[in-house]
Structures are given as structure tokens and as C-alpha cells.
Protein backbone atom coordinates (compact mmCIF):
# COMPACT_ATOMS: atom_id res chain seq x y z
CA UNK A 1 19.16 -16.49 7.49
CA UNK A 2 17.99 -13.30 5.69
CA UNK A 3 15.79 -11.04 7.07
CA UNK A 4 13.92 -7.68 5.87
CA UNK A 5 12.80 -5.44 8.29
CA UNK A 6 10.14 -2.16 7.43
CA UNK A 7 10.24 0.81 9.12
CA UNK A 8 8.22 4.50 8.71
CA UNK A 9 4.43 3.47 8.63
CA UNK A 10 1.72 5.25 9.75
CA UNK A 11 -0.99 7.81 9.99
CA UNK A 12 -1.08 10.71 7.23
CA UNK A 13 -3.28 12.90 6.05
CA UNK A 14 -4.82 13.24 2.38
CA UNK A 15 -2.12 14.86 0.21
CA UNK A 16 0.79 14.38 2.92
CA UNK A 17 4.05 12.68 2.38
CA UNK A 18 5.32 9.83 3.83
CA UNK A 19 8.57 7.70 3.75
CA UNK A 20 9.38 3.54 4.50
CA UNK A 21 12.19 2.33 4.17
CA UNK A 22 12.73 -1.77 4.07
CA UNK A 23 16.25 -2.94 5.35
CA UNK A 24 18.03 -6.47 4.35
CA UNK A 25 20.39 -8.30 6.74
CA UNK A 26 21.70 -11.24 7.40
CA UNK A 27 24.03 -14.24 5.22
CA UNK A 28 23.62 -11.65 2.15
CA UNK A 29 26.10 -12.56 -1.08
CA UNK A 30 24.06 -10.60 -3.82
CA UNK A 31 20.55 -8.60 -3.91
CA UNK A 32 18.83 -8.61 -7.13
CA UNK A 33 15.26 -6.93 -7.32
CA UNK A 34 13.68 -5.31 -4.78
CA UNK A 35 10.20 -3.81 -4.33
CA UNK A 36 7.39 -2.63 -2.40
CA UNK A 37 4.01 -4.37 -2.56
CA UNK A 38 0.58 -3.35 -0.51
CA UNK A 39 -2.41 -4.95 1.04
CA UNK A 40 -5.66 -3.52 2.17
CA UNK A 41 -8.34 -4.71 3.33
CA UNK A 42 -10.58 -7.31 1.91
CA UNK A 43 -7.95 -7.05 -1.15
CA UNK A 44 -4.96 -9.16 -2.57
CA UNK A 45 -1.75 -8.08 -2.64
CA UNK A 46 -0.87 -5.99 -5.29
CA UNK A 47 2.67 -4.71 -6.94
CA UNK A 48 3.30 -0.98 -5.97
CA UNK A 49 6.95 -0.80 -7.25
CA UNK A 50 10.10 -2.48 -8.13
CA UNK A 51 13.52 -1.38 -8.82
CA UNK A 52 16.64 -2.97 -10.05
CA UNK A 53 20.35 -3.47 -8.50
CA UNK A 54 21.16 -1.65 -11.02
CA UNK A 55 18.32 1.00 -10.66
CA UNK A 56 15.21 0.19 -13.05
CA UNK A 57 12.26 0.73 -11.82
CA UNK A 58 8.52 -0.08 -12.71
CA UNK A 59 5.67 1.10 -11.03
CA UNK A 60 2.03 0.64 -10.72
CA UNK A 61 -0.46 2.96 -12.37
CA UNK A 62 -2.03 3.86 -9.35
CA UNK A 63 0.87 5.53 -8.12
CA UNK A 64 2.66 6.36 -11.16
CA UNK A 65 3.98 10.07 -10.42
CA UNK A 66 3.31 10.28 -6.91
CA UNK A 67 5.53 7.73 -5.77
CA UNK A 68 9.33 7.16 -5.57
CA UNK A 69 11.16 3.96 -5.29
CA UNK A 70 14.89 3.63 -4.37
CA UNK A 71 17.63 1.97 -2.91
CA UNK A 72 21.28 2.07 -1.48
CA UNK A 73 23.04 -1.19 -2.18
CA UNK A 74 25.84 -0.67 0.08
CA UNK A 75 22.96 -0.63 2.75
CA UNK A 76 20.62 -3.45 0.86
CA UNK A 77 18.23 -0.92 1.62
CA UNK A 78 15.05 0.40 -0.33
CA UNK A 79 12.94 3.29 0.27
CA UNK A 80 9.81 3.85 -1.10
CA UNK A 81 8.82 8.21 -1.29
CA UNK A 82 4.90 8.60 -1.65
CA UNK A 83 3.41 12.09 -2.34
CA UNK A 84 0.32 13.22 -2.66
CA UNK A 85 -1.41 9.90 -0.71
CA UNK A 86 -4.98 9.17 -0.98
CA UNK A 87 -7.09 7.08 1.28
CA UNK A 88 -7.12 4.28 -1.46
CA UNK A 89 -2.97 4.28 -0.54
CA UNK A 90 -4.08 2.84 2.83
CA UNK A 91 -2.61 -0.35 3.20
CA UNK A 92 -0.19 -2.83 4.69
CA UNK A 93 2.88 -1.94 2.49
CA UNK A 94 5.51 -5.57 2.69
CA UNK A 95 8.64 -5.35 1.29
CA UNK A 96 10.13 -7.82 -1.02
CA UNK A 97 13.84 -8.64 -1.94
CA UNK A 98 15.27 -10.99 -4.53
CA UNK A 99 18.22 -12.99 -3.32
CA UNK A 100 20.86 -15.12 -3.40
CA UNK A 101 22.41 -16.01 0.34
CA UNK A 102 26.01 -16.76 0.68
CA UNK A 103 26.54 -20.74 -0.10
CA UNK A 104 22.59 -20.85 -0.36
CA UNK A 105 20.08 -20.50 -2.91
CA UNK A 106 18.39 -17.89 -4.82
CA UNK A 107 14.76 -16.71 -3.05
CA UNK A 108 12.04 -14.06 -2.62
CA UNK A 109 11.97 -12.88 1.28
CA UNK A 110 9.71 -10.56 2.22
CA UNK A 111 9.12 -8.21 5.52
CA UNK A 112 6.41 -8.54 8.16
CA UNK A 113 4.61 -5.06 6.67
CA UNK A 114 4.03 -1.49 7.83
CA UNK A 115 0.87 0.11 8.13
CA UNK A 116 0.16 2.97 6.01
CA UNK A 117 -3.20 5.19 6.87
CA UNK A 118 -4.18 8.16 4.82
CA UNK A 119 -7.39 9.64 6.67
CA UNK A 120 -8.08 13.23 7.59
């Protein structure tokens, strides 16, 4: 089994900083992509940012110099860095992996989702 577990939602305020971090575990033989994507309310989900195992990355528009994505492979762990959040940022952020499991197949797994607010 692989699982991806989120961790450092929650409640900011307009122009604050916040960090989540998204951490893979589990029968683990290679991580490809991996990436943050959001959800808010009444929306679909939509790609915030990607990055490569070997550290490419691709980001939205919307958040295109405000946000950070990263990762530590020893770890299979990628954080996501967003600046300067607006209340449009509010959203469920999921994170998603790309891999292959050890004597298993190749899949897309994704975490449960943290909760991001921006609100004064």
C-alpha cells in the first residue's frame, strides 16, 4: 500500500505565508511526479503545481510568483511555499504523487486534503 499524508493547513490572513507539506510512505520503489492540486467550493479541482524527480516544475497562473513547489526525494516528500495568499487561495489543497510500488504497478495516489483559509 502507498499512502500520502498532508500536513500544515489552515487559517491565514490576506498577504500571510503559509507552508504544507505532503509525505509518501509505504511499498515505495520509485516516485515520479508530484504535485499539489486545490478545491474550493462549488469548483473542480484544479492544478496548482507540479514538480519533477528530477526538479521541473510548472505552475498555474494564478499562483505563478507567489508560490513555491518542492521536494526531498530521500523523504518522498513535497512542500508547497505560498506567499502573498489571497482569499481566492482558499481551498482544499490534495496532494498527488506519481508512482510505481515495489513488484506493483505504476499509479496516481493522492492525499485526503488540507484546508487552506485566507480571511482577515
Amino acid at each position: 500500500q502507498v499512502q500520502l499524508v498532508e500536513s500544515g493547513g489552515g487559517l491565514v490572513q490576506p498577504g500571510g505565508s503559509l507552508r504544507v507539506s505532503c509525505s509518501a510512505s509505504g511499498s515505495i520503489l520509485i516516485t515520479y511526479a508530484m504535485g499539489w492540486y486545490r478545491q474550493a467550493p462549488g469548483k473542480n479541482r484544479e492544478l496548482v503545481a507540479t514538480i519533477t524527480s528530477g526538479g521541473s516544475t510548472n505552475y498555474a497562473d494564478s499562483v505563478k510568483g507567489r508560490f513555491t513547489i518542492s521536494r526531498d526525494n530521500a523523504k518522498n516528500t513535497v512542500y508547497l511555499q505560498m506567499n502573498s495568499l489571497k482569499p481566492e487561495d482558499t481551498a482544499v489543497y490534495y496532494c498527488n504523487a506519481d508512482i510505481r510500488r515495489v513488484f506493483g504497478l505504476r499509479a496516481d495516489y493522492w492525499g485526503q486534503g488540507t484546508q487552506v483559509t485566507v480571511s482577515s
